[in-house]
C-alpha atoms as a PDB file:
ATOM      1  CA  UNK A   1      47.850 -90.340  55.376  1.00  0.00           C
ATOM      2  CA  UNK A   2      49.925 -87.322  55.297  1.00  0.00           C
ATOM      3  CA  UNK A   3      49.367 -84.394  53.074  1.00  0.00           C
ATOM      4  CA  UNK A   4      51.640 -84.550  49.712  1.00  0.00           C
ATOM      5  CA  UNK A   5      55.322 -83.158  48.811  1.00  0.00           C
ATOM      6  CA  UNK A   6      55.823 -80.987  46.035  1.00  0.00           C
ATOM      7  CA  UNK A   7      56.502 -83.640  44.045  1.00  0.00           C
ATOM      8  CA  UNK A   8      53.552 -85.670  44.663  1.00  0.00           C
ATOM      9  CA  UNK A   9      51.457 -82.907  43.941  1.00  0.00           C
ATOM     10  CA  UNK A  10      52.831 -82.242  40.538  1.00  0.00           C
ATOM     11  CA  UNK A  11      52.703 -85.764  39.300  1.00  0.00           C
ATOM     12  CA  UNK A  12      49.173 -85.856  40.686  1.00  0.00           C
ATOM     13  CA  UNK A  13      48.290 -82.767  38.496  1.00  0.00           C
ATOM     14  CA  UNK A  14      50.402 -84.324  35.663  1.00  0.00           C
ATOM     15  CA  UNK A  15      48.245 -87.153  35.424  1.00  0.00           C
ATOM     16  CA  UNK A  16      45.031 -85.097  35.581  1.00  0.00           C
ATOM     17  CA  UNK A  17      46.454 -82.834  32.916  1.00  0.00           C
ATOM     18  CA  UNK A  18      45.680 -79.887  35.141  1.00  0.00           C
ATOM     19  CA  UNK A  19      48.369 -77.165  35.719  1.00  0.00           C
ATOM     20  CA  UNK A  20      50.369 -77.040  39.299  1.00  0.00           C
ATOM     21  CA  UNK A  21      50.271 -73.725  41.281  1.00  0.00           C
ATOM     22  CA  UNK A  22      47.001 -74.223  43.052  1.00  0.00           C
ATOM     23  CA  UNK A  23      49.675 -74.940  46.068  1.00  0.00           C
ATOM     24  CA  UNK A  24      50.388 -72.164  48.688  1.00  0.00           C
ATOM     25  CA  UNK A  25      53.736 -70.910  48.822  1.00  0.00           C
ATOM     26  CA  UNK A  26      54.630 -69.486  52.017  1.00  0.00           C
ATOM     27  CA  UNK A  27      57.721 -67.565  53.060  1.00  0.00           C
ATOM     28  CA  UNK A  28      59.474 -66.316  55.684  1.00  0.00           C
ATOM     29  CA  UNK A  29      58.198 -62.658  56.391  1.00  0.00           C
ATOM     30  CA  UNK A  30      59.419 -60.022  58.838  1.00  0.00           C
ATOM     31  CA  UNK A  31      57.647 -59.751  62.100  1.00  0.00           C
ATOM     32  CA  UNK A  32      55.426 -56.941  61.942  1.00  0.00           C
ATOM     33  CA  UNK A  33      56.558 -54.204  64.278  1.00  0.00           C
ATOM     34  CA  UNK A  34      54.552 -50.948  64.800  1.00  0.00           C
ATOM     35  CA  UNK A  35      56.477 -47.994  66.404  1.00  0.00           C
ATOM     36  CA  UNK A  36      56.171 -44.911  67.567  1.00  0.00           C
ATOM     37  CA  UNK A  37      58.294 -41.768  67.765  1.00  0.00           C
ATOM     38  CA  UNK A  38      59.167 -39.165  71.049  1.00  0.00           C
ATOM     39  CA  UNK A  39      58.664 -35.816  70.354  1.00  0.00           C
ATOM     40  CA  UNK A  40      62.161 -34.645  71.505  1.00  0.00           C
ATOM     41  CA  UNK A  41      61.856 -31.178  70.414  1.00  0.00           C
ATOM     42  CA  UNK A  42      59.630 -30.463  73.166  1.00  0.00           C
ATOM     43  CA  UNK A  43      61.496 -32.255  76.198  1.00  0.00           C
ATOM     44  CA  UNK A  44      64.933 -29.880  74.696  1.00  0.00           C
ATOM     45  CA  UNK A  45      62.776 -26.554  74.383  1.00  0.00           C
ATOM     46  CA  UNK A  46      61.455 -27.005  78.090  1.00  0.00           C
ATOM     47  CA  UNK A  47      65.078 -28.042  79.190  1.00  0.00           C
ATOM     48  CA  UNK A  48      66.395 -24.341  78.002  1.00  0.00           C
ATOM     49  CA  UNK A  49      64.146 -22.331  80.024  1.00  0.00           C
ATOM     50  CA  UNK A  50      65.318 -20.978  83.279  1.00  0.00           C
ATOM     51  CA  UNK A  51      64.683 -17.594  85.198  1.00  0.00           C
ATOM     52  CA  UNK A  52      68.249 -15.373  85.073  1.00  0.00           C
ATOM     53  CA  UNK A  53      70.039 -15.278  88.620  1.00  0.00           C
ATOM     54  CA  UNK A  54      71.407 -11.904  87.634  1.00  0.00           C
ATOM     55  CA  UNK A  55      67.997  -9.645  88.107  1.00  0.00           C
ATOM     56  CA  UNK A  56      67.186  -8.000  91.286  1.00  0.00           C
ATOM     57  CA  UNK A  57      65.099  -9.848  93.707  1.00  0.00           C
ATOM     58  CA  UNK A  58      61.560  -8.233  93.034  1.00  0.00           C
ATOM     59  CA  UNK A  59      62.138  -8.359  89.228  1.00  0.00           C
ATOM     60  CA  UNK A  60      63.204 -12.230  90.092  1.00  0.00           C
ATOM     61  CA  UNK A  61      60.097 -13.151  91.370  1.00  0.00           C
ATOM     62  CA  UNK A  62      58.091 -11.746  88.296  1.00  0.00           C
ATOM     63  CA  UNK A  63      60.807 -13.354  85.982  1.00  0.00           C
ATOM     64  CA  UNK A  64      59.895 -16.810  87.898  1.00  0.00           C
ATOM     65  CA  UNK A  65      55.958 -16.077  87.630  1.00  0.00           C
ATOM     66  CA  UNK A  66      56.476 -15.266  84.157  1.00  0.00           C
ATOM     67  CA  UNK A  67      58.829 -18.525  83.177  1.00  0.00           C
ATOM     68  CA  UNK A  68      56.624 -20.900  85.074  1.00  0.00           C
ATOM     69  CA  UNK A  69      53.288 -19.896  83.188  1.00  0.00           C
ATOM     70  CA  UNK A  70      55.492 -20.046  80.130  1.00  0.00           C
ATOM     71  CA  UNK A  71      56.591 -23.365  81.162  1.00  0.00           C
ATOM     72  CA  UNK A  72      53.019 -24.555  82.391  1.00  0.00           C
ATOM     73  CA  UNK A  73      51.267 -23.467  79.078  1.00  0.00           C
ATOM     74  CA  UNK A  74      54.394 -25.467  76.576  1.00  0.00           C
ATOM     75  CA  UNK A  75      54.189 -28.526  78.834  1.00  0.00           C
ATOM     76  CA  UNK A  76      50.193 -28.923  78.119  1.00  0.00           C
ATOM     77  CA  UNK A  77      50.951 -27.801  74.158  1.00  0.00           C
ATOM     78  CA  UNK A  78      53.942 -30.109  74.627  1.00  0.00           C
ATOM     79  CA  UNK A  79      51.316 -32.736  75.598  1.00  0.00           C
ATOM     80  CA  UNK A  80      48.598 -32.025  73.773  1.00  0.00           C
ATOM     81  CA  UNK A  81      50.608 -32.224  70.671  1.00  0.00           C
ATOM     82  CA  UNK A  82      52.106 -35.778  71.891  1.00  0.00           C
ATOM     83  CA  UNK A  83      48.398 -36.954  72.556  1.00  0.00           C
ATOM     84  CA  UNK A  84      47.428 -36.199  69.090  1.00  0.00           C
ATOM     85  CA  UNK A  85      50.356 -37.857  67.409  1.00  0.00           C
ATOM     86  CA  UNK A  86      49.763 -41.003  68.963  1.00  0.00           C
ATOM     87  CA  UNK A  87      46.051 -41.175  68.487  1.00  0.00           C
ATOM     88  CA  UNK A  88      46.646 -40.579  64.427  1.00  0.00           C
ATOM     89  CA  UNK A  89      49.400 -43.504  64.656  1.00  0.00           C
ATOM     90  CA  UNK A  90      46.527 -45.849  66.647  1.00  0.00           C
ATOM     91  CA  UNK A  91      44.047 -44.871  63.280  1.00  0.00           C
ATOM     92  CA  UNK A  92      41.893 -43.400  65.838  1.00  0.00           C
ATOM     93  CA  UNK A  93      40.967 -40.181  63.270  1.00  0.00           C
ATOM     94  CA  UNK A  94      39.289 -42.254  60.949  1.00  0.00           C
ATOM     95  CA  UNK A  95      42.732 -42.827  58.518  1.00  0.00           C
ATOM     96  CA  UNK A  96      43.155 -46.287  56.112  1.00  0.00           C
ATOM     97  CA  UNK A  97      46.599 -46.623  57.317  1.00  0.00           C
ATOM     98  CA  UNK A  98      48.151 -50.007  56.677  1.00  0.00           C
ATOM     99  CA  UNK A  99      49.442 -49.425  60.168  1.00  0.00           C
ATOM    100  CA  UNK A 100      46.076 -48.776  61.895  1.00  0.00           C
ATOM    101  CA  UNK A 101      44.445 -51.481  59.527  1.00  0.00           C
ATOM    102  CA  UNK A 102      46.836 -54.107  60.755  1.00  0.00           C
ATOM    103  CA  UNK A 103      46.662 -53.585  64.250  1.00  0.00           C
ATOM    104  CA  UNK A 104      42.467 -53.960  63.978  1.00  0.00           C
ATOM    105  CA  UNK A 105      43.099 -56.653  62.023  1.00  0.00           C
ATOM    106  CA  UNK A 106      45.020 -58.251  64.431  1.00  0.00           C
ATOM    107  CA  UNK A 107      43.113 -57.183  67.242  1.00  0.00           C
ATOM    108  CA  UNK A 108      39.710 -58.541  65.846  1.00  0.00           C
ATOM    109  CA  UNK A 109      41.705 -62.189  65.411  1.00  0.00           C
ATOM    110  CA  UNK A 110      43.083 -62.450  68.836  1.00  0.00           C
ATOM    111  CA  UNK A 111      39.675 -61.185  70.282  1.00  0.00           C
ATOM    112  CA  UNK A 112      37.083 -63.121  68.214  1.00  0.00           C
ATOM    113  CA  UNK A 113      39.229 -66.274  67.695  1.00  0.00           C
ATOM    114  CA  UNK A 114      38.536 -67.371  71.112  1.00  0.00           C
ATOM    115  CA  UNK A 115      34.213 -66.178  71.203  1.00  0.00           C
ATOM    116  CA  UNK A 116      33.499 -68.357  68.499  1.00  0.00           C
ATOM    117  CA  UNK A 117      31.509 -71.081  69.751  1.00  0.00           C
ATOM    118  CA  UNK A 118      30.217 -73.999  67.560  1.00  0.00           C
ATOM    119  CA  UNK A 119      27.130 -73.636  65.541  1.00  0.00           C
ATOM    120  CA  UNK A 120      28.225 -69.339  65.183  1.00  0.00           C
ATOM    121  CA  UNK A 121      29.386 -67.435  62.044  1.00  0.00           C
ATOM    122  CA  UNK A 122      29.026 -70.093  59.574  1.00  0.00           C
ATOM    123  CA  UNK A 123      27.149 -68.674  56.592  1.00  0.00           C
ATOM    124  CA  UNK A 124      29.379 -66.107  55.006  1.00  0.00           C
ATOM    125  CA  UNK A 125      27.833 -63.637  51.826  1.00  0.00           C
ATOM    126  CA  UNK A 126      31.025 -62.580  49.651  1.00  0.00           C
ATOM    127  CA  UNK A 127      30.112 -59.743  47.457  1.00  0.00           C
ATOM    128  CA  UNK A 128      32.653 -59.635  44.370  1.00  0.00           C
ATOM    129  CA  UNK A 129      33.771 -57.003  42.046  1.00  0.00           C
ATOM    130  CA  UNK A 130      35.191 -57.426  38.546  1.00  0.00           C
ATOM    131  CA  UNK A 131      33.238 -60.278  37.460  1.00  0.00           C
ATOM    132  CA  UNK A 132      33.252 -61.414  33.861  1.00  0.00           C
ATOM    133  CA  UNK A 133      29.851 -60.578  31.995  1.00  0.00           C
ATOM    134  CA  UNK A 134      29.093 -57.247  34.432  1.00  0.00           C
ATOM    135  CA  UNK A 135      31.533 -55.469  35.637  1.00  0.00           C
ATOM    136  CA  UNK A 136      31.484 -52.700  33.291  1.00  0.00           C
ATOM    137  CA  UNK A 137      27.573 -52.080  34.735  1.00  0.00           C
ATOM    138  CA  UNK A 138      28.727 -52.036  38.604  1.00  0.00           C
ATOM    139  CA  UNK A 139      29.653 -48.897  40.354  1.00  0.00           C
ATOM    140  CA  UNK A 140      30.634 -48.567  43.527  1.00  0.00           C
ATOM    141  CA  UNK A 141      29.023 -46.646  46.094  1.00  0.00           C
ATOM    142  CA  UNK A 142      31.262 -47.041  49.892  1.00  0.00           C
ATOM    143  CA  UNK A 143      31.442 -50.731  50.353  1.00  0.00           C
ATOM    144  CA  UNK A 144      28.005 -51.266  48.350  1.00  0.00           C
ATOM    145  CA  UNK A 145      28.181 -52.916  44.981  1.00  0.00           C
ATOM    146  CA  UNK A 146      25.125 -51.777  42.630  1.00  0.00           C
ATOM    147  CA  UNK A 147      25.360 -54.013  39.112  1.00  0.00           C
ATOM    148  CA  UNK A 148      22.848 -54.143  36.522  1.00  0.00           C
ATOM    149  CA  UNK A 149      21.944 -58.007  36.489  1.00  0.00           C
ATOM    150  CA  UNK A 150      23.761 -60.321  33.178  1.00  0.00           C
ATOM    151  CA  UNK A 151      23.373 -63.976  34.984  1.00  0.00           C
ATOM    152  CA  UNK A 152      21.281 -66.003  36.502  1.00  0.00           C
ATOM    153  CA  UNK A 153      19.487 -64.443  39.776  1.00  0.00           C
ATOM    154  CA  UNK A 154      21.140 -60.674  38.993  1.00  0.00           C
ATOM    155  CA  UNK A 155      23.786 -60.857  41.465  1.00  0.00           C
ATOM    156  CA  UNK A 156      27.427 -59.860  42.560  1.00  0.00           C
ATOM    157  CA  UNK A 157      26.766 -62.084  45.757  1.00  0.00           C
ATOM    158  CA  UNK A 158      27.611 -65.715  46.807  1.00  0.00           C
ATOM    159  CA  UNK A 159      27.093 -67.772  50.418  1.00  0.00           C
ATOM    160  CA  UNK A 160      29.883 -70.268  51.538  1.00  0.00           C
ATOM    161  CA  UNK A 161      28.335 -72.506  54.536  1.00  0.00           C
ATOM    162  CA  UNK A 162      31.030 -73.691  56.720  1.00  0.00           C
ATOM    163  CA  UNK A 163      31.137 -76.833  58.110  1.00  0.00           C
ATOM    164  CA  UNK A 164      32.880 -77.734  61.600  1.00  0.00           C
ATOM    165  CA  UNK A 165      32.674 -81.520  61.513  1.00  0.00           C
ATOM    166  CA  UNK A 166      34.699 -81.123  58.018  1.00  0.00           C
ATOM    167  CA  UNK A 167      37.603 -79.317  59.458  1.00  0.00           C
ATOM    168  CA  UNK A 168      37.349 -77.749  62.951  1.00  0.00           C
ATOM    169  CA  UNK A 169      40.415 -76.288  62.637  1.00  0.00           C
ATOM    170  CA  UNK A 170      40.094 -74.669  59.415  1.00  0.00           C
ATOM    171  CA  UNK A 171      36.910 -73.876  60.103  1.00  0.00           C
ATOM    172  CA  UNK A 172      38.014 -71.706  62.667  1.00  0.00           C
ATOM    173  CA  UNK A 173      41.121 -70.058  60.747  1.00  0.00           C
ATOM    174  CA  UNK A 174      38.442 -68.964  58.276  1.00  0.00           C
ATOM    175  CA  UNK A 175      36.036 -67.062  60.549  1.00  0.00           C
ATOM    176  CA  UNK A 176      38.720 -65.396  62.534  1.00  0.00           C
ATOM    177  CA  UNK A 177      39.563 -63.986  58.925  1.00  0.00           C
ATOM    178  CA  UNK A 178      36.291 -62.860  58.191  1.00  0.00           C
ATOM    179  CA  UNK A 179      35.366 -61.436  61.786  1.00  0.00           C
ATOM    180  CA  UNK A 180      38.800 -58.763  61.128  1.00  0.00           C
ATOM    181  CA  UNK A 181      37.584 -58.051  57.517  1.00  0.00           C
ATOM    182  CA  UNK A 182      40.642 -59.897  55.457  1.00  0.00           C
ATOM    183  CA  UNK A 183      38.924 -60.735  52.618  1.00  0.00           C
ATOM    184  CA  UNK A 184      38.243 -56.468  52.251  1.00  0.00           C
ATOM    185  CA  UNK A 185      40.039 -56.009  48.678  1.00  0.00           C
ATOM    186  CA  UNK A 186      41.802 -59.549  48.289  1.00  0.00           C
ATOM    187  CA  UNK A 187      42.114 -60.598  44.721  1.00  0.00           C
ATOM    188  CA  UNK A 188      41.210 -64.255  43.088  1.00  0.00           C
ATOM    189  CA  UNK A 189      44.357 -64.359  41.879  1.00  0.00           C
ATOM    190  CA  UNK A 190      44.430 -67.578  40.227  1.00  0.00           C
ATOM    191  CA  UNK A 191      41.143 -68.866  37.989  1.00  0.00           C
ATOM    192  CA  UNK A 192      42.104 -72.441  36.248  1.00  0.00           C
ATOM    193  CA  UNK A 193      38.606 -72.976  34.711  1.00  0.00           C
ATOM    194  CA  UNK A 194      37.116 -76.275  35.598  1.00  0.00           C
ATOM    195  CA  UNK A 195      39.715 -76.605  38.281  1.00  0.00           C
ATOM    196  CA  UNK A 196      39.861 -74.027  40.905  1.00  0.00           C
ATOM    197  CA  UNK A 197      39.399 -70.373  41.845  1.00  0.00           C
ATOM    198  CA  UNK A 198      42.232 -69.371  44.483  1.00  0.00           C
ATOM    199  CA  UNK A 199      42.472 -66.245  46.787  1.00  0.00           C
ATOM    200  CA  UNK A 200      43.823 -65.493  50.455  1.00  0.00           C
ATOM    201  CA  UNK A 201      46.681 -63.337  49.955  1.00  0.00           C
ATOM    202  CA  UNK A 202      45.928 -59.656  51.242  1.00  0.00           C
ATOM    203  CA  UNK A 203      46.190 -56.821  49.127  1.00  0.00           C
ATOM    204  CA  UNK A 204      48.009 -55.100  51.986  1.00  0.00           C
ATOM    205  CA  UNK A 205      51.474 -56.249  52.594  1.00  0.00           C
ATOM    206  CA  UNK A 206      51.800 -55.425  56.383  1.00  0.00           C
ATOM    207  CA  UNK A 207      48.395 -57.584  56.944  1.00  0.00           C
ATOM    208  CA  UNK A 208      49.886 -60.175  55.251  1.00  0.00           C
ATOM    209  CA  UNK A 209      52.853 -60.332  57.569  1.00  0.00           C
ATOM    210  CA  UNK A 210      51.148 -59.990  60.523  1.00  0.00           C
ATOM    211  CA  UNK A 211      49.425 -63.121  59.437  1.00  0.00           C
ATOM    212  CA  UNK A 212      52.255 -65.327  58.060  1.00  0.00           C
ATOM    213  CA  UNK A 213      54.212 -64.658  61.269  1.00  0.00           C
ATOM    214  CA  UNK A 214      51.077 -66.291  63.363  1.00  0.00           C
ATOM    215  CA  UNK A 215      52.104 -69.751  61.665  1.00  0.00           C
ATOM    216  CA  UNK A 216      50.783 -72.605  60.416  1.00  0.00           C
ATOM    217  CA  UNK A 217      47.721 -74.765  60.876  1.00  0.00           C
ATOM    218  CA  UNK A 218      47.813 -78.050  61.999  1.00  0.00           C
ATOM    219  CA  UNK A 219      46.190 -80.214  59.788  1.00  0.00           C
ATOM    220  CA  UNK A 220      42.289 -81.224  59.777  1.00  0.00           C
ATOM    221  CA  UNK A 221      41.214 -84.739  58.785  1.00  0.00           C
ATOM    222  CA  UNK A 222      40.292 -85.088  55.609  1.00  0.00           C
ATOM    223  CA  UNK A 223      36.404 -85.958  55.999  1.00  0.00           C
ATOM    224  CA  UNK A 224      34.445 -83.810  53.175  1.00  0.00           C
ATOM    225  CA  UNK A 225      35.615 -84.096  49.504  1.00  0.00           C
ATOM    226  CA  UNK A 226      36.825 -82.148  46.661  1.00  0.00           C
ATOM    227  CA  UNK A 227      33.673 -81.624  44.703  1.00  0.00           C
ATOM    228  CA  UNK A 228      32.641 -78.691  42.936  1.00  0.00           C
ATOM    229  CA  UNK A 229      31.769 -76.241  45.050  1.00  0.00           C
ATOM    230  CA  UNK A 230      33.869 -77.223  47.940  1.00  0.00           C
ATOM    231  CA  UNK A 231      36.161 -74.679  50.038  1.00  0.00           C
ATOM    232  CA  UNK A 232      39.718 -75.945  50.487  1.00  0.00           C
ATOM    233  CA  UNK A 233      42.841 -74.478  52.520  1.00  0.00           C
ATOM    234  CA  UNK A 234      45.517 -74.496  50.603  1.00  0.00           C
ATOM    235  CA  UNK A 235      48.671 -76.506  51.457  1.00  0.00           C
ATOM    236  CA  UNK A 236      52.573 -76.996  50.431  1.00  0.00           C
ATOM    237  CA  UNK A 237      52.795 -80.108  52.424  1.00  0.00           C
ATOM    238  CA  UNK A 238      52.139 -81.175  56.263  1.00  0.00           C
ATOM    239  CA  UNK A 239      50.782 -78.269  58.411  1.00  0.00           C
ATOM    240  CA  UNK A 240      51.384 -75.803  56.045  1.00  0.00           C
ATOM    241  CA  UNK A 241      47.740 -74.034  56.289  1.00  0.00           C
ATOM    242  CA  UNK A 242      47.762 -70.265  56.223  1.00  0.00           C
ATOM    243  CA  UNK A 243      45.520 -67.716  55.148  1.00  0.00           C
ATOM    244  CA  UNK A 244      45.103 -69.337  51.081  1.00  0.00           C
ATOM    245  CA  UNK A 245      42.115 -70.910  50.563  1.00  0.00           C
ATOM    246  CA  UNK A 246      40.429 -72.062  46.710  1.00  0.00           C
ATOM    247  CA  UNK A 247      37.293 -73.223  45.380  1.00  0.00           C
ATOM    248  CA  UNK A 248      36.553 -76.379  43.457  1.00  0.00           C
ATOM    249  CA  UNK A 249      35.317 -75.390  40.126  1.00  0.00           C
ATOM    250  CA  UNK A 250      35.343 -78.881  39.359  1.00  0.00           C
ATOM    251  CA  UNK A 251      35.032 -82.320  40.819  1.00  0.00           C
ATOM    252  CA  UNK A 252      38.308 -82.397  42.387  1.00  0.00           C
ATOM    253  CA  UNK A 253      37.897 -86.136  44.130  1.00  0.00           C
ATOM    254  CA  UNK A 254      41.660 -86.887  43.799  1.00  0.00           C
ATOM    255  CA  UNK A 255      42.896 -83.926  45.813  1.00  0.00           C
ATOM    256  CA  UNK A 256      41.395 -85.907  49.005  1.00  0.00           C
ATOM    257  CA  UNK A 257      44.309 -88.636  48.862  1.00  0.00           C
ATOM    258  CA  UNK A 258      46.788 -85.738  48.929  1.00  0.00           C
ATOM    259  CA  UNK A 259      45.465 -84.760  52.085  1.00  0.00           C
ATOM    260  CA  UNK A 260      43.674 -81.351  51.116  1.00  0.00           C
ATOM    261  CA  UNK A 261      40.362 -81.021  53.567  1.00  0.00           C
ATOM    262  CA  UNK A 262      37.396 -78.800  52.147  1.00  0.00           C
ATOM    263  CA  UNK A 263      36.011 -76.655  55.148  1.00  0.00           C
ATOM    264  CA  UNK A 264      32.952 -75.553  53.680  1.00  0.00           C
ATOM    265  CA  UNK A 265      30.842 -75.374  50.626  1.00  0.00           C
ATOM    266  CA  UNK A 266      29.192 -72.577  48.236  1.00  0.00           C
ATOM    267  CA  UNK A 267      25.312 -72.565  48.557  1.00  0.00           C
ATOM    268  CA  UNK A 268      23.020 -72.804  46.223  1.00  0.00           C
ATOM    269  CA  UNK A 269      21.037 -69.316  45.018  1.00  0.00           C
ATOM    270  CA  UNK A 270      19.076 -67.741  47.038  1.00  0.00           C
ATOM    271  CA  UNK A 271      16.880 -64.777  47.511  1.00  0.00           C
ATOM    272  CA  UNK A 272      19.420 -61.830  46.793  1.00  0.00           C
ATOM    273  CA  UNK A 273      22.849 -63.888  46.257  1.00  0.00           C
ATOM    274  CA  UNK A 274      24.078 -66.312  43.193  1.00  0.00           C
ATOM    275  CA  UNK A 275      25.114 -69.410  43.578  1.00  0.00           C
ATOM    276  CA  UNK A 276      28.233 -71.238  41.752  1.00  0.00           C
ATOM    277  CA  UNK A 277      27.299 -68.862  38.861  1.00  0.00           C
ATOM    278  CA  UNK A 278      28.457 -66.523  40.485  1.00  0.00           C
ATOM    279  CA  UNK A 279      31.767 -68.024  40.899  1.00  0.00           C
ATOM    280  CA  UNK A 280      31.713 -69.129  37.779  1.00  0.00           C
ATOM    281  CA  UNK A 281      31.720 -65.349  36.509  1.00  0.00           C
ATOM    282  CA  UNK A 282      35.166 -64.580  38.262  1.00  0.00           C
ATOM    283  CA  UNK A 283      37.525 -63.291  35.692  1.00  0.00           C
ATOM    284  CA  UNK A 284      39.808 -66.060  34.377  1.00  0.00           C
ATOM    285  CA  UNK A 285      41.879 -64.306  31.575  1.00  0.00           C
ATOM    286  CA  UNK A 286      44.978 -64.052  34.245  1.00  0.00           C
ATOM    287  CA  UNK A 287      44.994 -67.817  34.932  1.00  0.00           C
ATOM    288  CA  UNK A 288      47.846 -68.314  37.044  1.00  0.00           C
ATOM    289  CA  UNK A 289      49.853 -65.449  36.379  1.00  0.00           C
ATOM    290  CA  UNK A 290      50.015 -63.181  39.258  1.00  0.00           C
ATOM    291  CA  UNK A 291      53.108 -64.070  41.092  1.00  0.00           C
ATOM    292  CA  UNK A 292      52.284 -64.670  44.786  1.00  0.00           C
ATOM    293  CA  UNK A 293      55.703 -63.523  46.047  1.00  0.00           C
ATOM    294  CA  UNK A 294      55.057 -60.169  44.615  1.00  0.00           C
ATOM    295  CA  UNK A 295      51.541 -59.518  45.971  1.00  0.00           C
ATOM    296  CA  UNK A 296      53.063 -60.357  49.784  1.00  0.00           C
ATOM    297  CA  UNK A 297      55.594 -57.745  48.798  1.00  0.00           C
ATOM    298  CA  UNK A 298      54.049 -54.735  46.954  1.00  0.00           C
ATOM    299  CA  UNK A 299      49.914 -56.056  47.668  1.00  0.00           C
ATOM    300  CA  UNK A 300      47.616 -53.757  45.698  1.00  0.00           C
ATOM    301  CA  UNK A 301      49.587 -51.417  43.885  1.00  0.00           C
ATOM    302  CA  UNK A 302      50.950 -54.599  42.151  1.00  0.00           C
ATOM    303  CA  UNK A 303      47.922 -55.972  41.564  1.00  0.00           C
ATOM    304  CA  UNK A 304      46.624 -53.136  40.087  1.00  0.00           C
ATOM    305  CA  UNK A 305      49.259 -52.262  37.499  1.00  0.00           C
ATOM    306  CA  UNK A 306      49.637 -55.050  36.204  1.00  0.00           C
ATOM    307  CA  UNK A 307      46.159 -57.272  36.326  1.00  0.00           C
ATOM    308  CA  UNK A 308      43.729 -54.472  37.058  1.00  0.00           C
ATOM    309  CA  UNK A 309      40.749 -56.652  35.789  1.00  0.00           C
ATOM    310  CA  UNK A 310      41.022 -59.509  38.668  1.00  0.00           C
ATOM    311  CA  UNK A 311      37.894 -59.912  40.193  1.00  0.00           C
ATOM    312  CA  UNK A 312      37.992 -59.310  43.754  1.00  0.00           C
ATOM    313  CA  UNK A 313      35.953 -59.031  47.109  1.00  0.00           C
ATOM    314  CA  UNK A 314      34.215 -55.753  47.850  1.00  0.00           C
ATOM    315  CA  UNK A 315      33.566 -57.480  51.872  1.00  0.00           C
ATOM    316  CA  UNK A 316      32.710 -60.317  53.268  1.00  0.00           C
ATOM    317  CA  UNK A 317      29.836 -60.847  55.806  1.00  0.00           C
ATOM    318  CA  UNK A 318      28.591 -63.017  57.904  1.00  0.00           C
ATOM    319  CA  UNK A 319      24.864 -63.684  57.636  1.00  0.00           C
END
């Protein structure tokens, strides 16, 4: 059965009396291009040099001597300078650049995509900021989340087990993402209580192109159901998987026919990490609001103007 058209999808929702918008929306995005710049300056200065054909001969040959050490010591500045330049535009100084963070990011998906062999990477621990009873007691210290506990097993951690026989394909979407660090900063943007929790749209814009222009998934068999709990891809029809994912809050049994197949599920607590009580803690006052077109377009400085109490993901491990 093939997955539903818009219009399927909102009748379906109409008759469950459940908002529409849980759908991805994808676009068409610029190809990422990263480029780099010559250092002109240099090649002219070196190109005006020249010993004087007008001095006597002895005085000649010291003017040469003289020019060629001066040329010798601005090539290797020349270079030097060139060397440095490019290592700062690779991120190789340590820099957050959106420019060096998308080309790790895409790095770590074409490398790990293809060393993932079954039975690896399929426990992931999500540890989540902004949560509804205690995020005024967290405080961040690097990546590390320290909270004072409010809900049941004193946590700002949940586990999602993946399952391959579910969705293969998904399956392997979603720990490509995790192995290059996506989920670093992405916002739940949408929280429909006792429907769904929905994230997978990077904070940084340049990411998120790199990752719309690798395409669409083909479509998994729908084999698990839409139960609470469950992990979904999100979908705007046929083949339309990206990088948007939700969780069932709810049973969600009637998204199966419409041809939306859960990858994975959230675990129950466990020493250290929350269960669904967790997720249920994700702030909700938003609902749908955030417009997806404009977090592909201005990512976190959007986000953070104008719904700066989102809950979001501080990283995303496996375990």
């Amino acid at each position: 059965m093939s997955a539903p058209t818009l219009d399927d999808i909102d009748d379906a929702m109409e008759m469950q009396s459940i908002p529409v918008g849980y759908r991805d929306t994808p676009q068409d995005e610029e190809e990422y291009e990263e480029t780099f710049s010559d250092d002109d300056d240099e090649i002219d200065e070196l190109g005006m040099i020249a010993p004087s054909s007008s001095q006597p001969k002895q005085k000649d040959t010291a003017l040469k001597r003289n020019s060629y050490s001066y040329l010798t010591c601005v090539t290797f500045v020349g270079l030097a300078a060139i060397i440095i330049m490019v290592e700062l535009l690779r991120g190789k100084d340590g820099s957050s650049s959106l420019n060096a963070r998308t080309k790790a990011m895409s790095d770590d998906l074409s490398t790990s995509s293809g060393g993932i062999t079954a039975g690896d990477n399929l426990i992931i621990e999500f540890t989540v900021a902004n949560l509804r009873t205690n995020s005024q007691n967290c405080t961040h210290i690097g990546k590390m989340l320290q909270c004072i506990p409010q809900h049941n097993n004193a946590t700002n951690k949940f586990r999602i087990q993946l399952h391959e026989s579910w969705a293969p394909i998904g399956v392997k979407r979603f720990q490509a993402l995790t192995e290059a660090n996506f989920w670093d900063d992405v916002r739940i943007f949408r929280v429909v209580p006792a429907f769904v929790s929905q994230f997978g749209i990077s904070s940084y814009p340049d990411v998120q192109k790199y990752y719309d222009s690798l395409g669409n998934l083909k479509d998994d068999k729908v084999i698990g159901t839409n139960k609470r709990g469950t992990l979904t891809f999100a979908t705007s029809g046929p083949n339309t998987r990206t990088t948007q994912v939700f969780i069932n809050t709810a049973d969600n049994k009637f998204l199966d026919k419409q041809g939306f197949s859960p990858i994975g599920e959230v675990l129950p607590a466990g020493d250290g990490y929350g269960g669904m009580d967790v997720v249920d803690e994700i702030y909700n006052k938003y609902g749908g609001e955030p417009d997806q077109g404009m977090i592909k377009e201005k990512g976190k400085d959007y986000l953070e103007e104008m719904y700066p109490l989102l809950s979001y993901f501080v990283t995303a491990e496996f375990v």
